[in-house]
C-alpha atoms as a PDB file:
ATOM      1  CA  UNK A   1      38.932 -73.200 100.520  1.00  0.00           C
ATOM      2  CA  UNK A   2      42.262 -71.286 101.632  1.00  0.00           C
ATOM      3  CA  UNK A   3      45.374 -72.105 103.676  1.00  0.00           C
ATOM      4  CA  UNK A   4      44.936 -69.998 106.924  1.00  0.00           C
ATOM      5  CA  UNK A   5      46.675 -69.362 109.987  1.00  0.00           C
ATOM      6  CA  UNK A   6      44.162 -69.191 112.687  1.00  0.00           C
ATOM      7  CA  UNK A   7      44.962 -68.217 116.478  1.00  0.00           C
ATOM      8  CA  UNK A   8      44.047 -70.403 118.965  1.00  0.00           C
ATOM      9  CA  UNK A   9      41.790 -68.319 121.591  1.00  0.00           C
ATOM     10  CA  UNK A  10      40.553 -70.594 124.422  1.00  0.00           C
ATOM     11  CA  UNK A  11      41.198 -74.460 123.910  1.00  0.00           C
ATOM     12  CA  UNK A  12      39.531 -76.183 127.604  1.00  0.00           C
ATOM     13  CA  UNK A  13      38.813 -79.640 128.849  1.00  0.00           C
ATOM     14  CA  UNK A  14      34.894 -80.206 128.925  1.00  0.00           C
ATOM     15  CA  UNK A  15      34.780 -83.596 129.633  1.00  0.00           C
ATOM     16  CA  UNK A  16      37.020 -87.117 129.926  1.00  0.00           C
ATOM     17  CA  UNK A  17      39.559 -86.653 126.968  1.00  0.00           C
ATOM     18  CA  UNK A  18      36.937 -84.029 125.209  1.00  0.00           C
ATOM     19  CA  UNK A  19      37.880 -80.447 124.646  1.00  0.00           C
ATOM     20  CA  UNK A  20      36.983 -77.622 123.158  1.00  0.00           C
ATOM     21  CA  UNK A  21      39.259 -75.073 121.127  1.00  0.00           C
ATOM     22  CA  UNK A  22      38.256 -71.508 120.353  1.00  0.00           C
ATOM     23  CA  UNK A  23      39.888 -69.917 117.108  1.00  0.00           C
ATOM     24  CA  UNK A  24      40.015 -66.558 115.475  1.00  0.00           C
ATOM     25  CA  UNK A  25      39.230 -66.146 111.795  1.00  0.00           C
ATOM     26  CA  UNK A  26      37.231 -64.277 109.678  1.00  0.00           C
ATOM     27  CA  UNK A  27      37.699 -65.499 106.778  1.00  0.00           C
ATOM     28  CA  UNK A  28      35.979 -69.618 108.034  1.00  0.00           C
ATOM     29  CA  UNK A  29      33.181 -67.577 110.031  1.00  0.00           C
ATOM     30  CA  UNK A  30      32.094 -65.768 106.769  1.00  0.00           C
ATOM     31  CA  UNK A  31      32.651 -68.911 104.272  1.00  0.00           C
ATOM     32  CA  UNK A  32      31.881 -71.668 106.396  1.00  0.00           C
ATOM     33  CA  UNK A  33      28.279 -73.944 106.015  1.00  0.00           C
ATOM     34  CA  UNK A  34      27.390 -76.268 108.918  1.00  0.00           C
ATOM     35  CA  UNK A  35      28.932 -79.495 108.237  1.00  0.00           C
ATOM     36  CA  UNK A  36      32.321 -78.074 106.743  1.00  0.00           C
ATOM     37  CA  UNK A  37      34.943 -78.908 108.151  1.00  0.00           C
ATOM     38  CA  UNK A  38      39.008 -77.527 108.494  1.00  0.00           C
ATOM     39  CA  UNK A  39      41.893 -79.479 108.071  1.00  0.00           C
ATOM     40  CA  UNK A  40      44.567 -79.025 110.641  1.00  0.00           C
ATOM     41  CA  UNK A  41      48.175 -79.555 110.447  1.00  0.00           C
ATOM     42  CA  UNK A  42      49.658 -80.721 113.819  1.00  0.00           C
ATOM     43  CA  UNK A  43      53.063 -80.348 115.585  1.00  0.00           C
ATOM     44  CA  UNK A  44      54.793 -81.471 118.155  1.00  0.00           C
ATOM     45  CA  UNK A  45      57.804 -82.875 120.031  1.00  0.00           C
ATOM     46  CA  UNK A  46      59.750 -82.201 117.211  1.00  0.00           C
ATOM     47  CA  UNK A  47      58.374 -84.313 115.278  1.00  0.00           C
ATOM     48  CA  UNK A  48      55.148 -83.733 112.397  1.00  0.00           C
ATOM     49  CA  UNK A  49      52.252 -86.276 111.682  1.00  0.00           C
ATOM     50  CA  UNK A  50      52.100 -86.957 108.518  1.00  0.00           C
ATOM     51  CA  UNK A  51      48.288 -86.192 107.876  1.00  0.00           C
ATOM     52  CA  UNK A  52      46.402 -82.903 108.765  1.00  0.00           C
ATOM     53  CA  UNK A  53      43.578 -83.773 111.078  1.00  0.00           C
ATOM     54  CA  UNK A  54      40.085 -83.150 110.198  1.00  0.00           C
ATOM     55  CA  UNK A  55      38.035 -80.953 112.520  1.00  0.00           C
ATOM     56  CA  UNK A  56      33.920 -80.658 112.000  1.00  0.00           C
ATOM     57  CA  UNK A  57      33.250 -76.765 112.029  1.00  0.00           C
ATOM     58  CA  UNK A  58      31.361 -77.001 115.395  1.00  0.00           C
ATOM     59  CA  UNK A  59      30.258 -73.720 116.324  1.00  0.00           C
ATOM     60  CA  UNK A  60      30.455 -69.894 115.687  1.00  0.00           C
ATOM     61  CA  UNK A  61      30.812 -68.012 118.970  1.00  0.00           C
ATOM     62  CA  UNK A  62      30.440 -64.488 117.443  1.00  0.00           C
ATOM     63  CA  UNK A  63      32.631 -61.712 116.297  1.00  0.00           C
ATOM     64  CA  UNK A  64      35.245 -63.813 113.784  1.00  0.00           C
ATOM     65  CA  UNK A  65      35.722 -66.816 115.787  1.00  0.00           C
ATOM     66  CA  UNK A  66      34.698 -70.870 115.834  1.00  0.00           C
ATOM     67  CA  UNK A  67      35.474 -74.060 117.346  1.00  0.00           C
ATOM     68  CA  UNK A  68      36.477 -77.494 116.933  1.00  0.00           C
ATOM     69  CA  UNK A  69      35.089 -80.078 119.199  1.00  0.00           C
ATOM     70  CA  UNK A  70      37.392 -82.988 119.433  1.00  0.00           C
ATOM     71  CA  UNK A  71      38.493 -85.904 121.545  1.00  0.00           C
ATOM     72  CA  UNK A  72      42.022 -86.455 122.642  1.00  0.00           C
ATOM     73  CA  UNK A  73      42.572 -90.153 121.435  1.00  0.00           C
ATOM     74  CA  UNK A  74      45.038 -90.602 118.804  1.00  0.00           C
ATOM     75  CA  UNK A  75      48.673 -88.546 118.523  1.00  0.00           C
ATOM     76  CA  UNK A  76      47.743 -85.936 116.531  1.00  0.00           C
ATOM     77  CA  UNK A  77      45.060 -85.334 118.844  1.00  0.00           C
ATOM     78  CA  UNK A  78      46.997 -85.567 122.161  1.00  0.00           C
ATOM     79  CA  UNK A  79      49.324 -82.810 120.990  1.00  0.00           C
ATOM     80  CA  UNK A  80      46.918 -80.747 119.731  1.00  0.00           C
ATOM     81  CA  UNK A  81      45.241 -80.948 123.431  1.00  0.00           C
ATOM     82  CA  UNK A  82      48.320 -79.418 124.833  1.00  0.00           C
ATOM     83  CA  UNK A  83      48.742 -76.697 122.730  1.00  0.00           C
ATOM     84  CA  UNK A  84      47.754 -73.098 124.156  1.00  0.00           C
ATOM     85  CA  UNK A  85      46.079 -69.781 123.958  1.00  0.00           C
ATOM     86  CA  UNK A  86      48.371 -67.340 121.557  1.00  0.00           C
ATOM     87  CA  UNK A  87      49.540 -70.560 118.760  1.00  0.00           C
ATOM     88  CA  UNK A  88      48.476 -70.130 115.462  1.00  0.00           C
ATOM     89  CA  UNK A  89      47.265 -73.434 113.766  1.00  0.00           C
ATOM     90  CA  UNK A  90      47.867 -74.139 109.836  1.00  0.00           C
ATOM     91  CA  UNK A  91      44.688 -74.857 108.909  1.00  0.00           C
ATOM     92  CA  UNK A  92      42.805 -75.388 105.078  1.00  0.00           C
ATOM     93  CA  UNK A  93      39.027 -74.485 104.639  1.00  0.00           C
ATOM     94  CA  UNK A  94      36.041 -74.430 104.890  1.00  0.00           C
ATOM     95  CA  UNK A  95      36.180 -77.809 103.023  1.00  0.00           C
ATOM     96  CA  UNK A  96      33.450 -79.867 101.620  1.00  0.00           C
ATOM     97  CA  UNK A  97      29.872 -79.757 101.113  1.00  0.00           C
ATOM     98  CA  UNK A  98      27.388 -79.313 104.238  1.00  0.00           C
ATOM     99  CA  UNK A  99      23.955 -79.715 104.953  1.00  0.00           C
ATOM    100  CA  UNK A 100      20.953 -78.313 103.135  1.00  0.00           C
ATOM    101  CA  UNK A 101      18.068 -76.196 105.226  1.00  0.00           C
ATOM    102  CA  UNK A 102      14.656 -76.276 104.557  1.00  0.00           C
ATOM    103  CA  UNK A 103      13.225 -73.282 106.223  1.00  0.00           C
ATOM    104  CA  UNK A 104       9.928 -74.541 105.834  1.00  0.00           C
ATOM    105  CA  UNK A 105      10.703 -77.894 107.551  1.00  0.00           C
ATOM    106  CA  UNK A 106      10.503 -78.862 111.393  1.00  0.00           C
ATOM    107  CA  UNK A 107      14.314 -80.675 111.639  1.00  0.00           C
ATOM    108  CA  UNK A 108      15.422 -83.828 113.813  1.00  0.00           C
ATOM    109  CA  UNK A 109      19.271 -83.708 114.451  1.00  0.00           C
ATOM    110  CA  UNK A 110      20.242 -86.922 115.779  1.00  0.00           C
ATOM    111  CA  UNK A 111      23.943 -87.036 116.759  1.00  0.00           C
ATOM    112  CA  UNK A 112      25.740 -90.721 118.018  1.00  0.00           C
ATOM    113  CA  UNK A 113      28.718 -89.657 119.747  1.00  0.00           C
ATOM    114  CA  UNK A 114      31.163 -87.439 118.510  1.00  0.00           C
ATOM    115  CA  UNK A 115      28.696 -86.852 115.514  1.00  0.00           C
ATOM    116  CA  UNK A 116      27.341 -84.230 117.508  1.00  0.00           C
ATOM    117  CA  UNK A 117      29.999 -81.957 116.365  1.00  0.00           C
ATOM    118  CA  UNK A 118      29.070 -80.670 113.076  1.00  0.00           C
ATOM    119  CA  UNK A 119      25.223 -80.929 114.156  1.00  0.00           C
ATOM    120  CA  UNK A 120      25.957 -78.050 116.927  1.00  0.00           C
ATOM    121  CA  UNK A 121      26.697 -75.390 114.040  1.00  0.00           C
ATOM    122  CA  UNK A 122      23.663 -76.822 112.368  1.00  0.00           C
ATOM    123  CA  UNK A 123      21.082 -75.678 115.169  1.00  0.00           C
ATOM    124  CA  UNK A 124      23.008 -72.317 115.444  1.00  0.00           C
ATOM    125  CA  UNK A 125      22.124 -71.590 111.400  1.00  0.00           C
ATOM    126  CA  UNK A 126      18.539 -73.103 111.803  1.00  0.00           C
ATOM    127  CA  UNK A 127      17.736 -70.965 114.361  1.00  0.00           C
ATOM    128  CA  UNK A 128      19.205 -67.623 113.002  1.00  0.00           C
ATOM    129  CA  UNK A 129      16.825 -68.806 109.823  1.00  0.00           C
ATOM    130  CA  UNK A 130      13.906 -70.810 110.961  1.00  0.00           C
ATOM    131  CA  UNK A 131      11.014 -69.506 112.913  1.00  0.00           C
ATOM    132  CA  UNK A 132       7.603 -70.944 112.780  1.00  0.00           C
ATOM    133  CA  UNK A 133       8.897 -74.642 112.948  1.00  0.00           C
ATOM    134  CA  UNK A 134      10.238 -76.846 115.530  1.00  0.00           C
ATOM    135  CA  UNK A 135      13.906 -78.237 116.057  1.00  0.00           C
ATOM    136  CA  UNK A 136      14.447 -81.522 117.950  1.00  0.00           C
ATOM    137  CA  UNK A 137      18.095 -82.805 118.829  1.00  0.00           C
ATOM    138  CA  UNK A 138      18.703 -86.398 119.773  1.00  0.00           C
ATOM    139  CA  UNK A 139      21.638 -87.247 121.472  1.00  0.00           C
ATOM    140  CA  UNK A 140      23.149 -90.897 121.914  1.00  0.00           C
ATOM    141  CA  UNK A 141      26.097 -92.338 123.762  1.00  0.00           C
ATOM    142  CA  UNK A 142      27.485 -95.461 125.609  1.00  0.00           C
ATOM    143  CA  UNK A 143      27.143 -93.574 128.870  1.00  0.00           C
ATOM    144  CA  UNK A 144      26.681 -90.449 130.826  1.00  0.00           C
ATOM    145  CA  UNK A 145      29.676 -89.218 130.809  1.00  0.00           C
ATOM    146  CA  UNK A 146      30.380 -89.052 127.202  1.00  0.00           C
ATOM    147  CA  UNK A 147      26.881 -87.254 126.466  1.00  0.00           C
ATOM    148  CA  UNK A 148      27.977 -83.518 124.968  1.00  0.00           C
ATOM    149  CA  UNK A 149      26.394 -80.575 124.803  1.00  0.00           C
ATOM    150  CA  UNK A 150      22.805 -81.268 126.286  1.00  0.00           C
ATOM    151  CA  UNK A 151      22.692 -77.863 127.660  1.00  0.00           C
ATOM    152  CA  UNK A 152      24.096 -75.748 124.847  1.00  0.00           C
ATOM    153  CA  UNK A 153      21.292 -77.135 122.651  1.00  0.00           C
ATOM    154  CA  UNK A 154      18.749 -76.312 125.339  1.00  0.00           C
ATOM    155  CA  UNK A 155      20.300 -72.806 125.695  1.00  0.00           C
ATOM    156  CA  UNK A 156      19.543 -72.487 121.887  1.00  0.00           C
ATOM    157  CA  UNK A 157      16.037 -73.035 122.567  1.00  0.00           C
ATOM    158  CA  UNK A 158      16.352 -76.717 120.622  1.00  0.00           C
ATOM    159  CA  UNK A 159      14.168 -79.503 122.781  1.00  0.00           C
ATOM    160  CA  UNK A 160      16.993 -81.861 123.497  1.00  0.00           C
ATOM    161  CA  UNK A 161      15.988 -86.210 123.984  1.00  0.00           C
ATOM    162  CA  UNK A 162      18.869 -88.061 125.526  1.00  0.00           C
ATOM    163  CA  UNK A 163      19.401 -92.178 125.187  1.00  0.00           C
ATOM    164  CA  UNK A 164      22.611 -93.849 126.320  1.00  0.00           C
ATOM    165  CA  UNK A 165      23.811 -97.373 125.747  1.00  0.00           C
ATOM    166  CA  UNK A 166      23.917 -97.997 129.421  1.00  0.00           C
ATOM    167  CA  UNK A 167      21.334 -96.484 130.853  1.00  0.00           C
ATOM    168  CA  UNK A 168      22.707 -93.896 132.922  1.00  0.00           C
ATOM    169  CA  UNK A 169      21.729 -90.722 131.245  1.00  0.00           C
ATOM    170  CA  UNK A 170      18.241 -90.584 129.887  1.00  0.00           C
ATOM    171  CA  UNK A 171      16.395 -93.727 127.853  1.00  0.00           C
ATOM    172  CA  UNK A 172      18.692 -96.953 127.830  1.00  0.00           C
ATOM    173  CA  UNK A 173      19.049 -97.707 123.944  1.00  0.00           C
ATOM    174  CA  UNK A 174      20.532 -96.396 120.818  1.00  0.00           C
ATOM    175  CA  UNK A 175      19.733 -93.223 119.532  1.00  0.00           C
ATOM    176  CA  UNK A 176      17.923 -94.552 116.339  1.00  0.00           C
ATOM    177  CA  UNK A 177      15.765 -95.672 118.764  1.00  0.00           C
ATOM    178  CA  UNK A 178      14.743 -92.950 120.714  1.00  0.00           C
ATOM    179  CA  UNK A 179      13.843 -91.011 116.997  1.00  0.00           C
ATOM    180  CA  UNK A 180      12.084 -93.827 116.215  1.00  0.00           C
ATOM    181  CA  UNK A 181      10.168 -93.864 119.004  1.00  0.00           C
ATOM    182  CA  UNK A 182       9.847 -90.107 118.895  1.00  0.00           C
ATOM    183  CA  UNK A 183       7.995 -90.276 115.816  1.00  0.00           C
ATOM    184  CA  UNK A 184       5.680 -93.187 116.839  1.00  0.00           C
ATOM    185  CA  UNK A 185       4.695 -91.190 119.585  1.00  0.00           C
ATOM    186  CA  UNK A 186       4.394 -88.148 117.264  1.00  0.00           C
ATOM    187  CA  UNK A 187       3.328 -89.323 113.496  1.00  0.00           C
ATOM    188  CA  UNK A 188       2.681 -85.554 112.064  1.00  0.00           C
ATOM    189  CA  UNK A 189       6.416 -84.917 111.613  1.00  0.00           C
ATOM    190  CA  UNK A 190       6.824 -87.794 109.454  1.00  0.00           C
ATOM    191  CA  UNK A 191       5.805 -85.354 106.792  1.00  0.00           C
ATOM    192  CA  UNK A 192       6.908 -82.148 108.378  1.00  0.00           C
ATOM    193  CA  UNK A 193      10.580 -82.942 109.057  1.00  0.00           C
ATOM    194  CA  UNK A 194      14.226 -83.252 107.819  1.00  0.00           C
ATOM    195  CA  UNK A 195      16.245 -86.053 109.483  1.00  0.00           C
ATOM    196  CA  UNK A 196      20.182 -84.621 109.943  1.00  0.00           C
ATOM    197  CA  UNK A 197      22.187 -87.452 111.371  1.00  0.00           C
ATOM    198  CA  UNK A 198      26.163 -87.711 112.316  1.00  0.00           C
ATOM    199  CA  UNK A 199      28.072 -90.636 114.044  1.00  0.00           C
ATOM    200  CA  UNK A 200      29.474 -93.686 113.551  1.00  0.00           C
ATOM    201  CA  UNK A 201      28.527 -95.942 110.050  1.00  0.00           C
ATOM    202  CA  UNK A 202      26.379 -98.516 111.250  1.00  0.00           C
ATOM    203  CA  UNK A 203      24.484 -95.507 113.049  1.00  0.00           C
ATOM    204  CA  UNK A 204      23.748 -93.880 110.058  1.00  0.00           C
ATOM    205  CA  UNK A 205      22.775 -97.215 108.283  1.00  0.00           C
ATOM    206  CA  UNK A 206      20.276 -97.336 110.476  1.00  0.00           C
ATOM    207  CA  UNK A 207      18.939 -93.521 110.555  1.00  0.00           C
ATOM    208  CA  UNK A 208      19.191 -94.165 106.293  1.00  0.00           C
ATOM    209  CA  UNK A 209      16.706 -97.033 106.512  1.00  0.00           C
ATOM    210  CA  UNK A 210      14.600 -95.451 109.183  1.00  0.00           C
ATOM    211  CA  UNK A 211      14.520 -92.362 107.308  1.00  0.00           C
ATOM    212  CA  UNK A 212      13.449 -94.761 104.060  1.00  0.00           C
ATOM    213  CA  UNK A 213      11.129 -96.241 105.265  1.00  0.00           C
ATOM    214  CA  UNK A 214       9.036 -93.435 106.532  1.00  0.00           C
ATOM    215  CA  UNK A 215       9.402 -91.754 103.062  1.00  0.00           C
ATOM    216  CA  UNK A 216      11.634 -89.206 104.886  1.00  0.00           C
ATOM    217  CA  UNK A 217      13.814 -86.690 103.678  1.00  0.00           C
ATOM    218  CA  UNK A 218      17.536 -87.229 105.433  1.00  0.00           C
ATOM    219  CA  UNK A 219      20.777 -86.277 105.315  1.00  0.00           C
ATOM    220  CA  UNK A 220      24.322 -87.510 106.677  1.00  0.00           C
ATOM    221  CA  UNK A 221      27.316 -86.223 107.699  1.00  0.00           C
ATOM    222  CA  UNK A 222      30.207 -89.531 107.154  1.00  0.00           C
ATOM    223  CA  UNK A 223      32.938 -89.889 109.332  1.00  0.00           C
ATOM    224  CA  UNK A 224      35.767 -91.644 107.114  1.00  0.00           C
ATOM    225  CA  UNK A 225      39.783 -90.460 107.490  1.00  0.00           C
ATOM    226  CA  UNK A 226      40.741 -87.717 105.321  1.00  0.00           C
ATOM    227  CA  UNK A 227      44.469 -87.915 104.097  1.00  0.00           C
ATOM    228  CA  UNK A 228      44.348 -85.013 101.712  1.00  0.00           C
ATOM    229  CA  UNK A 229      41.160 -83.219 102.263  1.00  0.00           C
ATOM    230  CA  UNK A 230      40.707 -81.613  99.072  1.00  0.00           C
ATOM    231  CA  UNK A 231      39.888 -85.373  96.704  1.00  0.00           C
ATOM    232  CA  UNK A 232      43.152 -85.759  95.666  1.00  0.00           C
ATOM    233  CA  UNK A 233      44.299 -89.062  97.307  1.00  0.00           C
ATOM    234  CA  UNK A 234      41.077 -90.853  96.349  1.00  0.00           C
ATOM    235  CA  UNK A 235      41.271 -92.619 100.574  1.00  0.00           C
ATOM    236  CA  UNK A 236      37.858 -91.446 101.442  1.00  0.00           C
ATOM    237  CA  UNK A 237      35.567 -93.047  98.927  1.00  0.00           C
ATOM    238  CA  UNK A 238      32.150 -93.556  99.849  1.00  0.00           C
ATOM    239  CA  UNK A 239      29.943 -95.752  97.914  1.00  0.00           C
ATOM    240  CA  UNK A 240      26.869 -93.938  96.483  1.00  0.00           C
ATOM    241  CA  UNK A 241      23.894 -94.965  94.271  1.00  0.00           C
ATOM    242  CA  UNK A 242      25.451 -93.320  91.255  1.00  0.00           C
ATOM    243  CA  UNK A 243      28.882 -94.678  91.987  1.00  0.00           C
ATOM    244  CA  UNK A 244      31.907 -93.678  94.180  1.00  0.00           C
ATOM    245  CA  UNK A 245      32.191 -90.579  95.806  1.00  0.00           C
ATOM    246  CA  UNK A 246      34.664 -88.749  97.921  1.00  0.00           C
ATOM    247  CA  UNK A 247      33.530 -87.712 101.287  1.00  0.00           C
ATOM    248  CA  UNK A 248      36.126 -84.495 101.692  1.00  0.00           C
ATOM    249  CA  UNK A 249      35.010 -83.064  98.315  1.00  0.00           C
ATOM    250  CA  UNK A 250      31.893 -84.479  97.749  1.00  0.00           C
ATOM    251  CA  UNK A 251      30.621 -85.328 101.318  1.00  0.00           C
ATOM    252  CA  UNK A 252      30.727 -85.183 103.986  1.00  0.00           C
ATOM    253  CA  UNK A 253      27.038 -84.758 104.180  1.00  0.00           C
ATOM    254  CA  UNK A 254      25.341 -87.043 101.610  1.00  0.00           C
ATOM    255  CA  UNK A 255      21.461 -87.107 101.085  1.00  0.00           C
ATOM    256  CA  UNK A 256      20.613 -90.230 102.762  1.00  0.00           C
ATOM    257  CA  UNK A 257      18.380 -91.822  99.718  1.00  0.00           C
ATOM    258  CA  UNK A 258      22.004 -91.163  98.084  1.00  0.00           C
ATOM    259  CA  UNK A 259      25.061 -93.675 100.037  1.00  0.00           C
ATOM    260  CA  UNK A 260      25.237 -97.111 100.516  1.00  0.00           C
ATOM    261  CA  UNK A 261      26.492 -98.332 103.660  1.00  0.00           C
END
């Protein structure tokens, strides 16, 4: 982890209140693991927010840059949609632990929402590393409009399933349900496959049991608010089998056999 400045590149509007910033350094390209994530501090109107934001590493786009993938909802995040090519952000990272590849393993990224930042950067590294076995990303969300990145993953060569909540973009249903339909339909990768989930809580309780009851290996990326973002302020605890842990030091991706939700 190191205190950075990091120039903003490209930051563009993909979507209603989603955007996508590009930034330049070295240093997060070459330390970063999918599933890291940087802590931003934010400015504006003369004012400061008290707390740096967390951002999921979401991509590398080559040479020494990245991005964040975020959605302009809150303050911190309104301001930071305004700010412009050329303005160097304060950042801290890479911070926390990310997710474990099995190279030998066909992998199942299932992503609810805005969980399917950190899984994005995932794909990249399992396809720079994995070869003879097959990558599947599920995507979930309440509607059409707020599905992300079904293309990128198909330009990745990753086959891409699609549910939303309402029906108007692929399968009507919840995510957890198009996996486990997915692997009704398909019962060898029960034992030839990782499960790598992100999104909301009662998602992932879901994926976890799923996952559990297939005898499935799984990991989870949890999205809690980071104060501090190095497990000093003790606001992120996440309740695990062998007691509390902290998902910005610890986390945020937890085997799934591991936290109790």
């Amino acid at each position: 982890m190191k205190k950075l400045k990091a120039k903003i590149l490209e930051n563009k509007k993909i979507g209603p209140d989603y955007f996508l910033m590009d930034l330049d350094s070295e240093y997060i390209v070459s330390h970063y693991r999918p599933g890291q994530f940087i802590h931003v501090r934010i400015e504006g109107n003369g004012s400061r927010p008290f707390l740096r934001r967390p951002f999921s590493i979401h991509s590398i786009t080559g040479g020494d840059s990245f991005q964040i993938l975020y959605k302009a909802i809150g303050s911190g995040t309104k301001i930071l949609s305004h700010y412009k090519k050329g303005k160097n952000l304060d950042i801290l990272g890479p911070l926390g632990n990310g997710f474990e590849v099995d190279p030998e393993k066909n992998s199942l990224l299932v992503a609810g929402g805005m969980g399917v930042a950190p899984l994005f950067s995932l794909a990249q590294c399992i396809k720079k590393t994995k070869s003879q076995v097959l990558t599947f990303s599920f995507l979930g969300a309440r509607s059409k409009n707020n599905v992300l990145l079904e293309s990128e993953f198909r330009r990745l060569g990753i086959k891409v399933l699609v549910c939303t909540e309402d029906g108007t973009c692929g399968k009507k249903g919840l995510v957890t349900q198009l996996l486990q339909e997915f692997l009704e339909q398909n019962p060898s990768f029960k034992k030839t496959s990782v499960i790598f989930g992100c999104g909301p809580n009662l998602m992932l309780k879901t994926l976890i049991k799923l996952a559990k009851n297939l005898n499935m290996d799984c990991q989870v990326s949890v999205e809690e608010i980071f104060a501090c973002g190095v497990g000093a302020c003790l606001g992120c605890a996440v309740n695990t089998r062998h007691g509390y842990k902290l998902a910005c030091k610890d986390g945020p991706v937890f085997r799934g056999d591991d936290i109790i939700l």
